[in-house]
C-alpha atoms as a PDB file:
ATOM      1  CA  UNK A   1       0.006   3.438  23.025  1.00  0.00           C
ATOM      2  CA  UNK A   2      -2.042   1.551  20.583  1.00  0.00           C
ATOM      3  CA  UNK A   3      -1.066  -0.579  17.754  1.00  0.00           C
ATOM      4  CA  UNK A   4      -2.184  -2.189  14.509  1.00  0.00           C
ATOM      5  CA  UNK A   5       0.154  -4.259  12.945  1.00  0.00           C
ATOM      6  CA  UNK A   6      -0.993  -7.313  10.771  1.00  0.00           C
ATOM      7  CA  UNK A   7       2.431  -9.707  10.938  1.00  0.00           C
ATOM      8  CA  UNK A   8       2.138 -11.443  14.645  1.00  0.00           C
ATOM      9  CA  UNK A   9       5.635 -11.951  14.550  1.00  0.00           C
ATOM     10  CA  UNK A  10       6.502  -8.170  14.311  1.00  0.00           C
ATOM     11  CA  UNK A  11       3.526  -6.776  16.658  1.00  0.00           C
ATOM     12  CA  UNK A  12       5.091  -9.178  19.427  1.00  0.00           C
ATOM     13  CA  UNK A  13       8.308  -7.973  18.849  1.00  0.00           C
ATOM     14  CA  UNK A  14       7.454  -4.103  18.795  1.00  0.00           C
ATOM     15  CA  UNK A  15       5.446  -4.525  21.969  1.00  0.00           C
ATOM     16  CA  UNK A  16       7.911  -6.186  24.053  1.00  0.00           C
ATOM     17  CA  UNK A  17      10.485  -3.120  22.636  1.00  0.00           C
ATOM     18  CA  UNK A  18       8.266  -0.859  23.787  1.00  0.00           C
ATOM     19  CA  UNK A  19       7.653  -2.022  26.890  1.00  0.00           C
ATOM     20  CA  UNK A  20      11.070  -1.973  27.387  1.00  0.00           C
ATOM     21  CA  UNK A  21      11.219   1.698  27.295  1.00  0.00           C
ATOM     22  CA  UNK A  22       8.599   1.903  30.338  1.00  0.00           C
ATOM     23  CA  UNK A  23       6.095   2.358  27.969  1.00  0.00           C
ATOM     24  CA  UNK A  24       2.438   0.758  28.261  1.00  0.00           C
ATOM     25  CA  UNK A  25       1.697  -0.457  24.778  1.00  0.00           C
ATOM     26  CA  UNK A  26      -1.949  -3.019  23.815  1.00  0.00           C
ATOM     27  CA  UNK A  27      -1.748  -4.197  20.162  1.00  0.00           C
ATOM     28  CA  UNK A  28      -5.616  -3.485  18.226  1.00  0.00           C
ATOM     29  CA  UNK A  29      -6.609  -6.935  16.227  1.00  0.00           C
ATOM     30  CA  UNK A  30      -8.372  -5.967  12.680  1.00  0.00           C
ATOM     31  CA  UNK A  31      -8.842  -8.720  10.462  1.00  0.00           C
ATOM     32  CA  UNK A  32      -7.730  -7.391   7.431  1.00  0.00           C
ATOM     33  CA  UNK A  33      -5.211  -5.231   8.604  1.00  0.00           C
ATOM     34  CA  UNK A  34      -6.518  -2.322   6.200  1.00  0.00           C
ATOM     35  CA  UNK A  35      -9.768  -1.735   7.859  1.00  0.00           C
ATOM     36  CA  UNK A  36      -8.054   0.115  10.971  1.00  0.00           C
ATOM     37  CA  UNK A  37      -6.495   2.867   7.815  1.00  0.00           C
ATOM     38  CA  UNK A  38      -9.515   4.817   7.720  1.00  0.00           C
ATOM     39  CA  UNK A  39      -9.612   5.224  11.952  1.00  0.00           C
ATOM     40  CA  UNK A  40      -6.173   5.863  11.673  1.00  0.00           C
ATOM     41  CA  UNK A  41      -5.371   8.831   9.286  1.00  0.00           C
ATOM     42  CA  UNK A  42      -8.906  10.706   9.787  1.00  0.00           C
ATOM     43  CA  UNK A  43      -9.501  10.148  14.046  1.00  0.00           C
ATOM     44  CA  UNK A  44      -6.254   8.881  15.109  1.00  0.00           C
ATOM     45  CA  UNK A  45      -7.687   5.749  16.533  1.00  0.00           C
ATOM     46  CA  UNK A  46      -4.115   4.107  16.846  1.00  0.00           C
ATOM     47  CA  UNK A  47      -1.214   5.160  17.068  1.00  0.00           C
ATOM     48  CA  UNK A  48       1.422   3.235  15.196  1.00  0.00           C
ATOM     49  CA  UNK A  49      -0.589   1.416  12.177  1.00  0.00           C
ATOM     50  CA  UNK A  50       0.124  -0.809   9.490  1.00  0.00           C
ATOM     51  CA  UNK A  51      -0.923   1.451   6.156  1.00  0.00           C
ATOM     52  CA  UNK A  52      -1.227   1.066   2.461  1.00  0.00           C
ATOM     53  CA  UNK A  53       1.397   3.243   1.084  1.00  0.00           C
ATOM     54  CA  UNK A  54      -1.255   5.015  -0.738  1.00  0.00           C
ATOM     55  CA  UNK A  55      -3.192   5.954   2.120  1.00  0.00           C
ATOM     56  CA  UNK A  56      -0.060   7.332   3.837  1.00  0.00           C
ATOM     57  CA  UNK A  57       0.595   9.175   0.900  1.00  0.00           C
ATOM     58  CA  UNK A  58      -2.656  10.716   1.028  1.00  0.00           C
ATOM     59  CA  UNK A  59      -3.124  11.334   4.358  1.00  0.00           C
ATOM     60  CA  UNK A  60       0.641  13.621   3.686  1.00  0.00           C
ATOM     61  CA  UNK A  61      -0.946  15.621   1.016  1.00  0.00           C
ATOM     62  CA  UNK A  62      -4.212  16.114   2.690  1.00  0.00           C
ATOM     63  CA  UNK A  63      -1.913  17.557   5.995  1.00  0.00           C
ATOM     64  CA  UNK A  64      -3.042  14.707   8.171  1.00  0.00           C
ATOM     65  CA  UNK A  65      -0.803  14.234  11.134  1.00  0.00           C
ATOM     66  CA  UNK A  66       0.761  11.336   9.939  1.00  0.00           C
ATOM     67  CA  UNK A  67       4.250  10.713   9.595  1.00  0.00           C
ATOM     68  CA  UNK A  68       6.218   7.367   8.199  1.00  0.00           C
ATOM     69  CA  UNK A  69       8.159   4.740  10.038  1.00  0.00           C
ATOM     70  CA  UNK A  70      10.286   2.892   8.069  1.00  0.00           C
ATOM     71  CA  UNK A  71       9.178  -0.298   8.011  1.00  0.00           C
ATOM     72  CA  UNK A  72       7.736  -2.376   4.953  1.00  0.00           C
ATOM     73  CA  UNK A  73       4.731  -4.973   6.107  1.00  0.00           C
ATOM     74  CA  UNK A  74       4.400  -6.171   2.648  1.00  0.00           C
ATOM     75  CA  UNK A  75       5.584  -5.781  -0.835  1.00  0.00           C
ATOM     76  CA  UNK A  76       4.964  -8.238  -3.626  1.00  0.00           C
ATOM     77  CA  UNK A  77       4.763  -8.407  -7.184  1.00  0.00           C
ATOM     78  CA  UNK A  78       1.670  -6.997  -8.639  1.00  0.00           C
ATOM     79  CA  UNK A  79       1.365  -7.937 -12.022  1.00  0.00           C
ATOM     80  CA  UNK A  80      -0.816 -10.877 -11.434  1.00  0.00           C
ATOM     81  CA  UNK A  81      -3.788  -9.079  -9.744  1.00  0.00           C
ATOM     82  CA  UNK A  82      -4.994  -7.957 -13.588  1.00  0.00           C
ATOM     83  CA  UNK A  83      -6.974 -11.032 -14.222  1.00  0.00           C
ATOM     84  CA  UNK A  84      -9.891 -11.691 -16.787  1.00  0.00           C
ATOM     85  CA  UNK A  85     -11.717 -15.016 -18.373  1.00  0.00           C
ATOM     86  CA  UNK A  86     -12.184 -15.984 -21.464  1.00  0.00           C
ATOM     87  CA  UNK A  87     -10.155 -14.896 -24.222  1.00  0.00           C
ATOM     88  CA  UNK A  88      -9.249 -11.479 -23.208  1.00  0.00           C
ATOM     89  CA  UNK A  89      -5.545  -9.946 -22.700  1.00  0.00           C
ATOM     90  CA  UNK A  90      -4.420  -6.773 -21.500  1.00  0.00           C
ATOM     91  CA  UNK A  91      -4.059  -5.457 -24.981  1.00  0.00           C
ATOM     92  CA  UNK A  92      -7.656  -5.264 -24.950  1.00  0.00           C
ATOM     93  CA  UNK A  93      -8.341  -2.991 -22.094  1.00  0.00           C
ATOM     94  CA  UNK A  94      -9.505   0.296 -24.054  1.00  0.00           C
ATOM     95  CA  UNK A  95     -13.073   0.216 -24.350  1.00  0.00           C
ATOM     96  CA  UNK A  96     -13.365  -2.644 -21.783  1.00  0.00           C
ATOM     97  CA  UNK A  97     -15.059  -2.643 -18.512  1.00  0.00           C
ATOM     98  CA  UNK A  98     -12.462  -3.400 -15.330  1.00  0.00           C
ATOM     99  CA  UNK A  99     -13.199  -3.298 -11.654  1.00  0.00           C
ATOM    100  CA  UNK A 100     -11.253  -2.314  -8.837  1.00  0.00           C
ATOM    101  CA  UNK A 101     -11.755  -2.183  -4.758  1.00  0.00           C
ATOM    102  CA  UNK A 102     -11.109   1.589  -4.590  1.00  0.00           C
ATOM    103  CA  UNK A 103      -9.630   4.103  -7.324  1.00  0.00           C
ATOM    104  CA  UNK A 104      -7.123   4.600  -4.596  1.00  0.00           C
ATOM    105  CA  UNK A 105      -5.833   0.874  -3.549  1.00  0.00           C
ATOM    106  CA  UNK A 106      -2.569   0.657  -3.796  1.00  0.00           C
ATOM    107  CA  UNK A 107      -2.553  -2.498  -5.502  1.00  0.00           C
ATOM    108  CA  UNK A 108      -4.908  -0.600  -8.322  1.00  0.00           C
ATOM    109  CA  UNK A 109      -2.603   1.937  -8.124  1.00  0.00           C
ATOM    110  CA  UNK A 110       0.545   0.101  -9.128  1.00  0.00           C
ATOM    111  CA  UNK A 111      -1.395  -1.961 -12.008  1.00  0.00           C
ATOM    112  CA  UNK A 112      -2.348   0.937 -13.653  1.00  0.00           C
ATOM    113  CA  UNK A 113       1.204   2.528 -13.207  1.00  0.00           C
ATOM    114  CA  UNK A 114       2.134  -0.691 -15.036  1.00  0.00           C
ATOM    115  CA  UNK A 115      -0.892  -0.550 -18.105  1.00  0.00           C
ATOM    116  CA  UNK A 116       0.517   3.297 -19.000  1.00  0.00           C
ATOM    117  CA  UNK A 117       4.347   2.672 -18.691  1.00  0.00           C
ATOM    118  CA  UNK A 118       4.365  -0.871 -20.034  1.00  0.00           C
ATOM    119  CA  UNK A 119       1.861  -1.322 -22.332  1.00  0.00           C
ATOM    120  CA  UNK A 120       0.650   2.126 -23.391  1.00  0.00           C
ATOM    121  CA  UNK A 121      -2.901   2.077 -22.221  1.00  0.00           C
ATOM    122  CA  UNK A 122      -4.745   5.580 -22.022  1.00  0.00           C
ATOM    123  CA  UNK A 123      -6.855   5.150 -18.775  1.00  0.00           C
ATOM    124  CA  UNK A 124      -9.456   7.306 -19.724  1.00  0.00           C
ATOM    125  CA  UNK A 125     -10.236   4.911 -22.381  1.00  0.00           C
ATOM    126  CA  UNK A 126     -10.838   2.426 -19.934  1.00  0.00           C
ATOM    127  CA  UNK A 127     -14.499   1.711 -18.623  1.00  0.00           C
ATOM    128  CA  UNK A 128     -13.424   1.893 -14.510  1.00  0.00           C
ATOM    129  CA  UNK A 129     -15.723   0.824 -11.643  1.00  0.00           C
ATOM    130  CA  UNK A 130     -15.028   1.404  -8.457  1.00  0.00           C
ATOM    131  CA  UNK A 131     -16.836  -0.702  -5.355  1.00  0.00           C
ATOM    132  CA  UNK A 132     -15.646   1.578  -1.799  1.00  0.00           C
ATOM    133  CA  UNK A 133     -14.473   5.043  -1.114  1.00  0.00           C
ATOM    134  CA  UNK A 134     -10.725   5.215  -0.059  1.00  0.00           C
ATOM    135  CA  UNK A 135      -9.609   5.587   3.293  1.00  0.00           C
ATOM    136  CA  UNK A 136      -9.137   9.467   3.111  1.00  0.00           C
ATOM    137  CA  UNK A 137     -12.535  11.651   4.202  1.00  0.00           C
ATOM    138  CA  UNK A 138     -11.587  14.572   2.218  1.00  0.00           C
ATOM    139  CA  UNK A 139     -10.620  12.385  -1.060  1.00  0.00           C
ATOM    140  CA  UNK A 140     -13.036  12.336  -4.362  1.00  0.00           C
ATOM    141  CA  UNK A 141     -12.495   9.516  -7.429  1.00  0.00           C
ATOM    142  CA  UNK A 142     -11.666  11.390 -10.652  1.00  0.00           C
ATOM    143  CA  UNK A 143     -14.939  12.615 -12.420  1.00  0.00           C
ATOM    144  CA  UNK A 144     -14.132   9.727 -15.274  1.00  0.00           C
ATOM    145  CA  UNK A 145     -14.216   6.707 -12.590  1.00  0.00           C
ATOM    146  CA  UNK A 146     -17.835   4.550 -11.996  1.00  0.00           C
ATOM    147  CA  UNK A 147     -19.010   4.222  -8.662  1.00  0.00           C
ATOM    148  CA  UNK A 148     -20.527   0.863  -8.451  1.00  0.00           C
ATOM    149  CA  UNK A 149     -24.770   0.234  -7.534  1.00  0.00           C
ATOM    150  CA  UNK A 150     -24.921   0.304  -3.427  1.00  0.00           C
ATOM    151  CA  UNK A 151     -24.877  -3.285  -2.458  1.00  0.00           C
ATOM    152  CA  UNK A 152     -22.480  -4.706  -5.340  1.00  0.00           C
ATOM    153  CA  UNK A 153     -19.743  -7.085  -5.202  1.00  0.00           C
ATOM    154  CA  UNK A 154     -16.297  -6.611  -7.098  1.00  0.00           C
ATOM    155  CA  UNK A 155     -15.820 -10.458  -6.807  1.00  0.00           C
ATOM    156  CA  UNK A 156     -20.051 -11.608  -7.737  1.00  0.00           C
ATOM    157  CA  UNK A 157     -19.765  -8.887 -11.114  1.00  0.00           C
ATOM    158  CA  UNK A 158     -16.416 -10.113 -12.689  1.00  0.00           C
ATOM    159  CA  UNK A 159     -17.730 -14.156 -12.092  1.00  0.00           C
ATOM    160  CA  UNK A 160     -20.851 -13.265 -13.391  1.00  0.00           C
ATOM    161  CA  UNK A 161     -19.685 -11.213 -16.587  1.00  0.00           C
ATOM    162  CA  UNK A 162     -20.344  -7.595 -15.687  1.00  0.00           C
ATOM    163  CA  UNK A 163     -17.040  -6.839 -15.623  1.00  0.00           C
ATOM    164  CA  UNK A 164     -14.520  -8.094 -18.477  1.00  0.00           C
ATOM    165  CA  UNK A 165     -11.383  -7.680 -15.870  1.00  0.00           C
ATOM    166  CA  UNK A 166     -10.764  -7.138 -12.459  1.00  0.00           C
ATOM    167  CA  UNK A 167      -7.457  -5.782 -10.273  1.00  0.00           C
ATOM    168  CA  UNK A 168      -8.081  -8.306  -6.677  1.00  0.00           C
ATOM    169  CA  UNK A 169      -5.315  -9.310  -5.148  1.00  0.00           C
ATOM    170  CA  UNK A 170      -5.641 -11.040  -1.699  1.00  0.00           C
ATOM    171  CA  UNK A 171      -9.526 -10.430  -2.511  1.00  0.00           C
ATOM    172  CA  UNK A 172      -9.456 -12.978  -5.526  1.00  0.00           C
ATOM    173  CA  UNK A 173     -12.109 -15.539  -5.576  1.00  0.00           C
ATOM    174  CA  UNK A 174     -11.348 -19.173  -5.850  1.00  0.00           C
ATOM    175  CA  UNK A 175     -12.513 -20.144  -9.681  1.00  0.00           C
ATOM    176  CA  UNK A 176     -10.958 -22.286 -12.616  1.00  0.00           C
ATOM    177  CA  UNK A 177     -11.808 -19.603 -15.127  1.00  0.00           C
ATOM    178  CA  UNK A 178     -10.099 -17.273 -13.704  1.00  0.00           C
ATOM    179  CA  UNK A 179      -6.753 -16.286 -15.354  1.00  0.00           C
ATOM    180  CA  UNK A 180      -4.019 -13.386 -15.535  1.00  0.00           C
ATOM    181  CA  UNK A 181      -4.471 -10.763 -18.354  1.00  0.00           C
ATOM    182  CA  UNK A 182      -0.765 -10.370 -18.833  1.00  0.00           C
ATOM    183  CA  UNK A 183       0.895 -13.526 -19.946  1.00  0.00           C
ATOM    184  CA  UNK A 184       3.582 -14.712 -17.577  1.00  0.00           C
ATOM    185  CA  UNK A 185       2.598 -12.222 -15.653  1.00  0.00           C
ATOM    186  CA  UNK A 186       4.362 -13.596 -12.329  1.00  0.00           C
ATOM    187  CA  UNK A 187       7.852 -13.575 -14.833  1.00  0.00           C
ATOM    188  CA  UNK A 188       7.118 -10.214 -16.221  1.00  0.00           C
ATOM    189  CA  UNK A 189       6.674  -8.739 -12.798  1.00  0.00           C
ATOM    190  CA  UNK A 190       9.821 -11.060 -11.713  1.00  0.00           C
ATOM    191  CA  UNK A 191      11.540  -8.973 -14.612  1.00  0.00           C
ATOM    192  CA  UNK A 192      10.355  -5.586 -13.496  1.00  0.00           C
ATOM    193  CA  UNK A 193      11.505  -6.042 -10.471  1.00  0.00           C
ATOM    194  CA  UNK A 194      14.733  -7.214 -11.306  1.00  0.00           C
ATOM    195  CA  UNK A 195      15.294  -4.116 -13.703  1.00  0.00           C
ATOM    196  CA  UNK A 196      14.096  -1.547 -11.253  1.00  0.00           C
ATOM    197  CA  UNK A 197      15.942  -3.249  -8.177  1.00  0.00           C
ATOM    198  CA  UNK A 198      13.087  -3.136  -5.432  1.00  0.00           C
ATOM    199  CA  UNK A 199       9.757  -4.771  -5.420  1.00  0.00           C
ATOM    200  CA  UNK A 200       6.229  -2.944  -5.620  1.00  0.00           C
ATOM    201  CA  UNK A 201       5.886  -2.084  -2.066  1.00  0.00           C
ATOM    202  CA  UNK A 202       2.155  -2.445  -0.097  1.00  0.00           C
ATOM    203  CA  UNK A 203       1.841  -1.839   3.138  1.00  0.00           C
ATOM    204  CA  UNK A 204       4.777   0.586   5.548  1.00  0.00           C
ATOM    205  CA  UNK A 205       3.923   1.902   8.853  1.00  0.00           C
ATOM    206  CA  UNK A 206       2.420   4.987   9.977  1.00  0.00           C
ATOM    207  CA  UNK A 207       2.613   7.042  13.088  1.00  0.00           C
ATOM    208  CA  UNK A 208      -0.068   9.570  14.655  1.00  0.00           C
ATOM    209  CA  UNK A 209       2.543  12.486  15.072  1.00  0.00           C
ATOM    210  CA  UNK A 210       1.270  13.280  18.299  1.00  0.00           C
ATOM    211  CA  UNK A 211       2.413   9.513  19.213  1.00  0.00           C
ATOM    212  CA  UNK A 212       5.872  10.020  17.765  1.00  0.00           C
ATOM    213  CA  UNK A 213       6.419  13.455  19.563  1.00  0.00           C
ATOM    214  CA  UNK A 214       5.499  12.291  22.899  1.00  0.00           C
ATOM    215  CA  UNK A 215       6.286   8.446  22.519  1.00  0.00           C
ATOM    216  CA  UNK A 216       9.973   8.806  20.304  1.00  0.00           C
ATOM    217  CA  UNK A 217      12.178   6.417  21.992  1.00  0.00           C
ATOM    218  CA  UNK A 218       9.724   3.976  22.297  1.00  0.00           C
ATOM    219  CA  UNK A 219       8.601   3.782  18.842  1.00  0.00           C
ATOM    220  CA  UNK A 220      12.071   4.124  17.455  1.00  0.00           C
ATOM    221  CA  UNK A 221      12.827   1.073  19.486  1.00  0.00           C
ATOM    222  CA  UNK A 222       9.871  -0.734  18.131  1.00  0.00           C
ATOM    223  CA  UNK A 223      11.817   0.293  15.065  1.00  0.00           C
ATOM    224  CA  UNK A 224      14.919  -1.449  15.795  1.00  0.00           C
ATOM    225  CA  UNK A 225      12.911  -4.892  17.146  1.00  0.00           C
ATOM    226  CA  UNK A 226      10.843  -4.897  14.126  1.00  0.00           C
ATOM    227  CA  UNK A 227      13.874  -4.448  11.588  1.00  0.00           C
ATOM    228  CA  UNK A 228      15.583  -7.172  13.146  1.00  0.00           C
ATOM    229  CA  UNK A 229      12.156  -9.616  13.202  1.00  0.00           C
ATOM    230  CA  UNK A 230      11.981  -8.541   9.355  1.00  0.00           C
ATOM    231  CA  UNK A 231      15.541  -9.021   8.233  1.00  0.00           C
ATOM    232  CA  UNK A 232      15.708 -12.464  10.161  1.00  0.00           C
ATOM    233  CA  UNK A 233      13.005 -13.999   8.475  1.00  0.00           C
ATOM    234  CA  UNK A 234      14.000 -12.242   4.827  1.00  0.00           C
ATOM    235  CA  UNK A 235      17.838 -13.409   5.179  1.00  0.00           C
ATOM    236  CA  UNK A 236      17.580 -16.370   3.066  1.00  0.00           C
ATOM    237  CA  UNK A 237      15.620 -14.625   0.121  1.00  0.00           C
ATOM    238  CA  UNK A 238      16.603 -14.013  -3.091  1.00  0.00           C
ATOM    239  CA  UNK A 239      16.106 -11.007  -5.352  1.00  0.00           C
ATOM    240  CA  UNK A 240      14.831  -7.691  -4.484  1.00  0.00           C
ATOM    241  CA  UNK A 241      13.482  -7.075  -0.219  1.00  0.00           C
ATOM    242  CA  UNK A 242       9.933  -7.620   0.334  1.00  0.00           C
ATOM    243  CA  UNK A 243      10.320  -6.129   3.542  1.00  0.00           C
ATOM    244  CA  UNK A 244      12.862  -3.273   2.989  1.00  0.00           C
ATOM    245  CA  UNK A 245      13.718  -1.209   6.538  1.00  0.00           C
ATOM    246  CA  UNK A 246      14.882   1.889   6.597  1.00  0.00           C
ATOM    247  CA  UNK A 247      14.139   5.685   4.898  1.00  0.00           C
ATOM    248  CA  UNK A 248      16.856   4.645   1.825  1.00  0.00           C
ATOM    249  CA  UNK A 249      15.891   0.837   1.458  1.00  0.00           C
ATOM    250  CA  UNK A 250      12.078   2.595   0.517  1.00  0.00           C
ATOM    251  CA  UNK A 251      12.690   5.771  -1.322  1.00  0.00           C
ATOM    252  CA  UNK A 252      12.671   3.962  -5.186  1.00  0.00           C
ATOM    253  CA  UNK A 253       9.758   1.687  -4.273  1.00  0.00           C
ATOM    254  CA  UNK A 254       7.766   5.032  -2.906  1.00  0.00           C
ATOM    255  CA  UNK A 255       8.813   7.255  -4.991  1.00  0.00           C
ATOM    256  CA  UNK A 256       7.183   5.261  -7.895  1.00  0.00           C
ATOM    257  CA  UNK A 257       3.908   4.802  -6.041  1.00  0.00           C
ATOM    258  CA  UNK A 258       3.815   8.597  -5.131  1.00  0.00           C
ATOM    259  CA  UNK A 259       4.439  10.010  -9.403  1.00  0.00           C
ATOM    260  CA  UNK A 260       1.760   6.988 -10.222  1.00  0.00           C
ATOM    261  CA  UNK A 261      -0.749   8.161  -7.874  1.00  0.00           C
ATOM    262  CA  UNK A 262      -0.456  11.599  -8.682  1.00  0.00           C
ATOM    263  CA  UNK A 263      -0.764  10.498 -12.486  1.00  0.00           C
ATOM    264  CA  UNK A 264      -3.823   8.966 -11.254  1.00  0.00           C
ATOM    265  CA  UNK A 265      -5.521  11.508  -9.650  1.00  0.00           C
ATOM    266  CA  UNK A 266      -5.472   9.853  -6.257  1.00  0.00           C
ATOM    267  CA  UNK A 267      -3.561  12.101  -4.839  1.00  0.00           C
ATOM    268  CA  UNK A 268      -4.165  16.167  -4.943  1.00  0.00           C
ATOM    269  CA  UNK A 269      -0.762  17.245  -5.217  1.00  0.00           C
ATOM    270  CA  UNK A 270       2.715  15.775  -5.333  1.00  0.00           C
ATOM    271  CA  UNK A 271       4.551  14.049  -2.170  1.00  0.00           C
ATOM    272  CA  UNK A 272       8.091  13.908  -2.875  1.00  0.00           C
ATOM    273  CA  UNK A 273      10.024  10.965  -0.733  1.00  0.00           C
ATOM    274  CA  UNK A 274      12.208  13.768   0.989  1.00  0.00           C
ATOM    275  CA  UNK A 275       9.384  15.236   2.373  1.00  0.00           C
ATOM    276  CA  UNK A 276       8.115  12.017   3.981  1.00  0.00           C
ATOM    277  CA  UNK A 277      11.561  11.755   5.663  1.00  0.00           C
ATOM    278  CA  UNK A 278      12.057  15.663   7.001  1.00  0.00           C
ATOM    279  CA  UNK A 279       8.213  15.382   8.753  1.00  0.00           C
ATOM    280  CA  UNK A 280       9.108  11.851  10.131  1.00  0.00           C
ATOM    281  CA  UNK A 281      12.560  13.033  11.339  1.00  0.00           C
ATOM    282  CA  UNK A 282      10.772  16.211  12.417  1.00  0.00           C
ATOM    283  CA  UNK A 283       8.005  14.601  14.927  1.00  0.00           C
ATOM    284  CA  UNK A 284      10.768  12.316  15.859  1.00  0.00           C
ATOM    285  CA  UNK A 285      12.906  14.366  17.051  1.00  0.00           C
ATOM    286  CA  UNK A 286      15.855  12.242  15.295  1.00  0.00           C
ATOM    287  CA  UNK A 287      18.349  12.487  12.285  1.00  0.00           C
ATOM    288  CA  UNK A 288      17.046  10.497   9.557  1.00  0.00           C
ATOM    289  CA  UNK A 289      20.508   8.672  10.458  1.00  0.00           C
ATOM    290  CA  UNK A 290      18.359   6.823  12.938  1.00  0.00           C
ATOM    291  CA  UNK A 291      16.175   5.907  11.013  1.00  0.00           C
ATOM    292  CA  UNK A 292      17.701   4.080   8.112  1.00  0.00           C
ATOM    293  CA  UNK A 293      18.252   7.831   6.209  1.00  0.00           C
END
């Protein structure tokens, strides 16, 4: 059984887990964790993988074999990734050029969520660019979305003024001018979270249903092990999981992701959280009991 999960702490321990079973598990290294997605959903080149939440959505409503464990890799406040130079503020967005990885990054996803619920911005008015294809084959960006020149840079056109904003989170360049388009933003996404009561969640874990048919108890012991690694290390936080476990501790944070996308047109139809749960319990072979349901 092959693995790609980004965290060493949790690979280790859902290895050893699985091993315990009796069964032979190798962990696959991809530096950043995302590029193994595309692999993943479309060829099933692993199979337990550490996945955007959009991309598992996706690969659901395109009837990939796919099914969800769990498990949250990473959540964090998102707020901050909207950042701009010079005088510009996120009022300004309508008629403004902004730049994003993919038109189906889930970290693009959840800003945008955030521009129409928060601060009343029409996307369409918005001047989007878009610098890679998502990690679904079968997945087209919305006719009213700007594929970048071959060859271009997200980070080399916002420092050089060809785009007045950009959504980069881990992807953000290192630069004094740089600053966030929402004021406070770290405080205002502090608030949001606080009001909705979970944190905007990134990356989950998926599993090639084949995998979770024919390998159950192991991965739902790899389950358990990486539960426990999570919860250990999260025990002394404050405020809202970043690493929620379990089908109940994820269905708010989801849930969200799954109407925004949808508004979005990232995804081609709607994928309701209940769903997720009956094909994961399904190829499981488990009550969603087990599973944190």
């Amino acid at each position: 059984m092959k693995l790609v999960i980004g965290r060493d702490d949790v690979a280790e321990a859902a290895l050893a887990a699985a091993r315990q079973t009796g069964t032979d598990a190798e962990r696959l290294d991809f530096i950043p964790v995302h590029k193994a997605s595309k692999g993943f959903v479309n060829r099933a080149a692993a199979d337990v993988c550490e996945v955007a939440i959009v991309t598992l959505l996706q690969a659901v409503a395109y009837d990939k074999p796919v099914v969800l464990l769990p498990v949250t890799m990473l959540g964090r406040t998102q707020h901050q990734t909207l950042v701009t130079m010079g005088d510009l503020k996120v009022g300004d967005l309508a008629g403004r050029s902004v730049g994003v990885r993919s038109w189906s990054q889930t970290t693009g996803v959840w800003v945008r969520g955030f521009l129409t619920e928060q601060y009343g911005i029409d996307l369409r008015e918005v001047d989007w660019t878009v610098y890679e294809d998502g990690h679904i084959d079968e997945y087209a960006d919305p006719q009213w979305v700007k594929r970048a020149p071959s060859g271009a840079k997200l980070q080399t056109d916002f420092l050089e003024g060809r785009l007045d904003f950009g959504i980069m989170g881990n992807e953000l360049p290192a630069d004094d001018r740089i600053r966030t388009a929402i004021e406070n933003a770290r405080e205002v996404a502090a608030e949001w979270s606080a009001v909705k009561g979970f944190l905007p969640l990134n990356h989950l874990v998926g599993v090639h249903a084949e995998a979770a048919r024919k390998h159950s108890a192991a991965i739902c012991a790899m389950y358990d092990a990486m539960r426990a690694t999570l919860e250990d290390r999260s025990a002394a936080a404050s405020g809202p999981a970043s690493n929620p476990v379990g089908f109940e501790a994820l269905r708010a944070s989801v849930s969200l992701a799954a109407r925004y996308a949808l508004e979005q047109e990232v995804l081609p139809r709607p994928v309701d959280f209940d769903e997720l749960m009956a094909r994961s319990c399904d190829a499981f072979g488990v009550p969603a009991s087990r599973l944190g349901g």
